[in-house]
C-alpha atoms as a PDB file:
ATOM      1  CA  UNK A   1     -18.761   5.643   8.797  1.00  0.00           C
ATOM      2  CA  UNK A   2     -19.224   7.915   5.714  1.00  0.00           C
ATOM      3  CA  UNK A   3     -17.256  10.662   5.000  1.00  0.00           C
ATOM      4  CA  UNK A   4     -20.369  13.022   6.269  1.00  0.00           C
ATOM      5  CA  UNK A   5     -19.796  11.780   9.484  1.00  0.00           C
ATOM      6  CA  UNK A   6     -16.535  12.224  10.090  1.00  0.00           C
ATOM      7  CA  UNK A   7     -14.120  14.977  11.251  1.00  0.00           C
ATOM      8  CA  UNK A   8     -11.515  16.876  10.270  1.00  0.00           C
ATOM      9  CA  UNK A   9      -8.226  15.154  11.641  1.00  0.00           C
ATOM     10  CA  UNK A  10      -9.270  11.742  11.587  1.00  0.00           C
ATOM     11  CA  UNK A  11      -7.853   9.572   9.339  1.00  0.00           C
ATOM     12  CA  UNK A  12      -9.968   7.699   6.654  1.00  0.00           C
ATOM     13  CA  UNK A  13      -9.378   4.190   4.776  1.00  0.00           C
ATOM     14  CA  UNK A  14     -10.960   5.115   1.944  1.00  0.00           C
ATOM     15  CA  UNK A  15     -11.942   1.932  -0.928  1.00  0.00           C
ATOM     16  CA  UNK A  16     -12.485   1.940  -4.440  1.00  0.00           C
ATOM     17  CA  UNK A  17     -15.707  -0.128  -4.393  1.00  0.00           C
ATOM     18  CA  UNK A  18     -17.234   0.244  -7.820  1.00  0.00           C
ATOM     19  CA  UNK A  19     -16.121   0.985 -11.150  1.00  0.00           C
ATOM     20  CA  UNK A  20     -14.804   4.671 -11.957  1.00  0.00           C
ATOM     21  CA  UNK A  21     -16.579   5.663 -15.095  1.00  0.00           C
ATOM     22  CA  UNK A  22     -16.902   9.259 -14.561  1.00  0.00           C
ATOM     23  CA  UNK A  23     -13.595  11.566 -15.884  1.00  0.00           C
ATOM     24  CA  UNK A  24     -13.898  14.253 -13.408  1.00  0.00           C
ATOM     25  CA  UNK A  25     -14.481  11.227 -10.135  1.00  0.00           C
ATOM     26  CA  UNK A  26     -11.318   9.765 -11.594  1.00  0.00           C
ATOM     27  CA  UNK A  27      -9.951  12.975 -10.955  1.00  0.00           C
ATOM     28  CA  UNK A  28     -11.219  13.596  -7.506  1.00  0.00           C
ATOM     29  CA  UNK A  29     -10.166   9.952  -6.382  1.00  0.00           C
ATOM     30  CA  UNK A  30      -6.591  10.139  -8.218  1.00  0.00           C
ATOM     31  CA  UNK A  31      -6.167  13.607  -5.759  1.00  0.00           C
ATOM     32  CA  UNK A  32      -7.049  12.088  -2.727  1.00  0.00           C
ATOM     33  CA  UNK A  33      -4.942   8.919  -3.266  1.00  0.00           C
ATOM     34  CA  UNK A  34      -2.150  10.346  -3.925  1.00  0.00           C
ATOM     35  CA  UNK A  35      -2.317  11.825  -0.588  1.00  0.00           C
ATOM     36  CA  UNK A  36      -1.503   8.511   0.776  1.00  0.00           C
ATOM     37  CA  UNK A  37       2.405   7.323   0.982  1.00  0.00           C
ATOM     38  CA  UNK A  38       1.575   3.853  -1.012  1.00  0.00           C
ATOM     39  CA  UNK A  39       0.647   5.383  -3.538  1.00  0.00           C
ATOM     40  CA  UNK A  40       2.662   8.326  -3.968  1.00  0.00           C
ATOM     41  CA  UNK A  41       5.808   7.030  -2.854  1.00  0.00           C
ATOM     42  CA  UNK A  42       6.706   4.643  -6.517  1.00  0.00           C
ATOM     43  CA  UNK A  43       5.627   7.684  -8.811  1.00  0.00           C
ATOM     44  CA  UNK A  44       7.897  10.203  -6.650  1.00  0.00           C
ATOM     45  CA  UNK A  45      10.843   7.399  -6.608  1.00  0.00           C
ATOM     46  CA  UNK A  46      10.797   7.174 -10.648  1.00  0.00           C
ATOM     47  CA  UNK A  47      10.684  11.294 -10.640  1.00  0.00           C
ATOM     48  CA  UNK A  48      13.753  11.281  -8.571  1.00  0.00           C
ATOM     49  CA  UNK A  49      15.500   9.348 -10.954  1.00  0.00           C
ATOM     50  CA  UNK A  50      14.959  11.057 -13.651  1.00  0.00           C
ATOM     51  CA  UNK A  51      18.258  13.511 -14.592  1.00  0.00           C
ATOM     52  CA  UNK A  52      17.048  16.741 -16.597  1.00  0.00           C
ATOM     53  CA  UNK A  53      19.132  17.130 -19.567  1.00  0.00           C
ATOM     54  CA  UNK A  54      18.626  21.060 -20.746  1.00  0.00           C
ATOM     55  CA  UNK A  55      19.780  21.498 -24.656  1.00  0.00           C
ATOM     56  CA  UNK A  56      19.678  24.147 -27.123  1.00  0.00           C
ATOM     57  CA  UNK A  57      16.686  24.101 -29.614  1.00  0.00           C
ATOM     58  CA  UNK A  58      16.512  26.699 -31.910  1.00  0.00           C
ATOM     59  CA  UNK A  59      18.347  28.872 -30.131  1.00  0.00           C
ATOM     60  CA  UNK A  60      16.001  28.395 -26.764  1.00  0.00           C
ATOM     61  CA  UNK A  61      17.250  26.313 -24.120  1.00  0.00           C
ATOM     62  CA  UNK A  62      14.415  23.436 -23.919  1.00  0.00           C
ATOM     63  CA  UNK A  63      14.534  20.855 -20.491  1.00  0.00           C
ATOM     64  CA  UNK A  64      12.740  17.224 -20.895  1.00  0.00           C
ATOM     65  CA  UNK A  65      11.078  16.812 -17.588  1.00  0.00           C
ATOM     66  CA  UNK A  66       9.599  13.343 -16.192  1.00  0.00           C
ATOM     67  CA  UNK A  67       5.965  12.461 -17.702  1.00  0.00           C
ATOM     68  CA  UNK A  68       3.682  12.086 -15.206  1.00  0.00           C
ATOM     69  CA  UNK A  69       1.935   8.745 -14.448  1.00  0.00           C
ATOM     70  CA  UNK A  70      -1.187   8.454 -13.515  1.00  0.00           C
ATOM     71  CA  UNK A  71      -1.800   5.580 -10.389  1.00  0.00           C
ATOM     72  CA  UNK A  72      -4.750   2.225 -11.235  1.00  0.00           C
ATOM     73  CA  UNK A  73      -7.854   2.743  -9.661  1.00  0.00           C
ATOM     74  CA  UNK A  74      -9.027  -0.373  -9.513  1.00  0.00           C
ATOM     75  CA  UNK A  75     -11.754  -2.281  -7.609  1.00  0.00           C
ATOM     76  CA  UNK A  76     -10.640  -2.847  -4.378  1.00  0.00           C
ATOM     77  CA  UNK A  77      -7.695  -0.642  -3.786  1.00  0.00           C
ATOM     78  CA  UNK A  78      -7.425   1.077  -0.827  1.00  0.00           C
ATOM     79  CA  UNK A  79      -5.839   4.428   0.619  1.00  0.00           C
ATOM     80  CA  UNK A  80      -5.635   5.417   4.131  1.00  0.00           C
ATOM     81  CA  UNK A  81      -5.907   9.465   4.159  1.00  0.00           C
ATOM     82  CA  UNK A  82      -6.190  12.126   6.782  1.00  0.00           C
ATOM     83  CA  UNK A  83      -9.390  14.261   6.865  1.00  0.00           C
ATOM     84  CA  UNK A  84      -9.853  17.850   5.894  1.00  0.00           C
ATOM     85  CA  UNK A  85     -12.760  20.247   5.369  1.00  0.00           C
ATOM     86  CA  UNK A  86     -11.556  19.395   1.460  1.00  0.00           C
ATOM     87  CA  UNK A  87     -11.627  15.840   1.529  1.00  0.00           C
ATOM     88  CA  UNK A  88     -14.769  15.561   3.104  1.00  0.00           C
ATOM     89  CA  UNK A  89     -16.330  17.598  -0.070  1.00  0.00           C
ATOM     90  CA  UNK A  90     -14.110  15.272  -2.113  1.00  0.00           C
ATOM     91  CA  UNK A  91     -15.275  11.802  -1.202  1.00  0.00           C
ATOM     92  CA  UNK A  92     -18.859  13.276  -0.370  1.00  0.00           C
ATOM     93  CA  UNK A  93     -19.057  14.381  -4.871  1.00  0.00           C
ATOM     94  CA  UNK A  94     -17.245  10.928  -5.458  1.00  0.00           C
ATOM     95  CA  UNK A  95     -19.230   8.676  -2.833  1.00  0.00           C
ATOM     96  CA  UNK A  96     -20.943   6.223  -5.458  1.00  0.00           C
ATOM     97  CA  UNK A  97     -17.553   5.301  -6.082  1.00  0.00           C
ATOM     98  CA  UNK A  98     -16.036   4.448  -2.737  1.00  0.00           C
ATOM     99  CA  UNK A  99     -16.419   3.258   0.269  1.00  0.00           C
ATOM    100  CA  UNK A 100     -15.190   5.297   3.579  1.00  0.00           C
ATOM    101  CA  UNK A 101     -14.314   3.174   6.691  1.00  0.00           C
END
Protein backbone atom coordinates (compact mmCIF):
# COMPACT_ATOMS: atom_id res chain seq x y z
CA UNK A 1 0.00 0.00 0.00
CA UNK A 2 1.30 3.60 -0.50
CA UNK A 3 -0.03 6.39 1.03
CA UNK A 4 -1.78 7.33 -2.56
CA UNK A 5 -3.79 4.50 -2.14
CA UNK A 6 -5.15 4.76 0.91
CA UNK A 7 -8.08 6.50 2.67
CA UNK A 8 -8.84 8.81 5.01
CA UNK A 9 -9.60 6.87 8.37
CA UNK A 10 -7.45 4.05 7.94
CA UNK A 11 -4.69 3.71 9.95
CA UNK A 12 -1.08 3.58 8.49
CA UNK A 13 2.29 1.87 9.88
CA UNK A 14 4.35 4.15 8.48
CA UNK A 15 8.64 3.15 8.38
CA UNK A 16 11.57 5.16 8.24
CA UNK A 17 13.30 3.21 5.43
CA UNK A 18 16.14 5.38 4.25
CA UNK A 19 18.21 8.00 5.58
CA UNK A 20 16.55 11.55 6.33
CA UNK A 21 18.86 14.04 4.76
CA UNK A 22 16.48 16.62 3.77
CA UNK A 23 15.63 19.52 6.76
CA UNK A 24 12.19 20.24 5.73
CA UNK A 25 11.35 15.84 5.32
CA UNK A 26 12.75 15.74 8.83
CA UNK A 27 10.18 18.08 9.54
CA UNK A 28 7.28 16.48 7.82
CA UNK A 29 8.22 12.96 9.35
CA UNK A 30 8.92 14.45 13.02
CA UNK A 31 4.92 15.87 12.57
CA UNK A 32 3.48 12.81 11.63
CA UNK A 33 5.30 10.71 14.30
CA UNK A 34 4.50 12.47 16.86
CA UNK A 35 1.01 11.72 16.07
CA UNK A 36 1.61 8.30 17.29
CA UNK A 37 1.37 7.52 21.29
CA UNK A 38 5.08 5.80 21.30
CA UNK A 39 6.44 8.43 20.40
CA UNK A 40 4.76 11.22 21.92
CA UNK A 41 3.99 9.77 25.10
CA UNK A 42 8.11 10.02 26.79
CA UNK A 43 8.47 13.74 25.47
CA UNK A 44 4.89 14.70 27.02
CA UNK A 45 5.87 12.63 30.38
CA UNK A 46 9.26 14.79 30.82
CA UNK A 47 6.97 18.11 30.00
CA UNK A 48 4.73 17.14 32.78
CA UNK A 49 7.40 17.09 35.08
CA UNK A 50 8.73 20.00 34.56
CA UNK A 51 7.49 22.79 37.47
CA UNK A 52 7.53 26.47 35.95
CA UNK A 53 9.32 28.67 38.25
CA UNK A 54 8.16 32.50 37.22
CA UNK A 55 10.86 35.22 38.70
CA UNK A 56 11.38 38.79 38.42
CA UNK A 57 13.99 39.97 35.77
CA UNK A 58 14.42 43.39 35.41
CA UNK A 59 11.42 44.26 36.64
CA UNK A 60 9.41 41.74 34.05
CA UNK A 61 8.21 38.62 35.34
CA UNK A 62 10.19 35.95 33.04
CA UNK A 63 8.84 31.88 33.22
CA UNK A 64 11.54 29.03 32.13
CA UNK A 65 9.42 26.65 30.21
CA UNK A 66 10.51 22.91 29.20
CA UNK A 67 12.91 22.80 25.96
CA UNK A 68 11.53 20.87 23.51
CA UNK A 69 13.12 17.59 22.29
CA UNK A 70 13.12 16.57 19.18
CA UNK A 71 12.32 12.38 18.73
CA UNK A 72 15.44 9.92 16.51
CA UNK A 73 14.46 9.19 13.21
CA UNK A 74 16.31 6.49 12.58
CA UNK A 75 16.35 3.63 10.02
CA UNK A 76 13.85 1.38 10.86
CA UNK A 77 11.58 3.05 13.30
CA UNK A 78 8.18 2.75 12.94
CA UNK A 79 4.84 4.75 13.76
CA UNK A 80 1.42 3.53 13.40
CA UNK A 81 -0.82 6.77 12.44
CA UNK A 82 -4.37 7.39 11.42
CA UNK A 83 -5.03 8.83 7.91
CA UNK A 84 -6.17 12.27 6.95
CA UNK A 85 -6.54 14.29 3.75
CA UNK A 86 -3.13 15.96 5.51
CA UNK A 87 -1.19 13.03 6.04
CA UNK A 88 -1.71 11.65 2.84
CA UNK A 89 0.01 15.02 1.31
CA UNK A 90 2.54 14.49 4.11
CA UNK A 91 3.97 11.06 3.46
CA UNK A 92 3.15 11.50 -0.39
CA UNK A 93 6.20 14.99 -0.28
CA UNK A 94 8.26 12.67 2.15
CA UNK A 95 7.78 9.17 0.30
CA UNK A 96 11.59 8.57 -0.67
CA UNK A 97 11.97 8.45 2.88
CA UNK A 98 9.46 5.93 4.14
CA UNK A 99 7.78 3.19 3.64
CA UNK A 100 3.73 3.02 4.13
CA UNK A 101 2.24 -0.44 5.01
Amino acid sequence: MTATTSKPGQTLRVTISKSINRASARKTIERLFMQDKAHSGPLEARSANFIELPKRRGGCIWTKRVNKVHPLLNNGDMATIKSTPQTIKDLNSVSTFVQVS
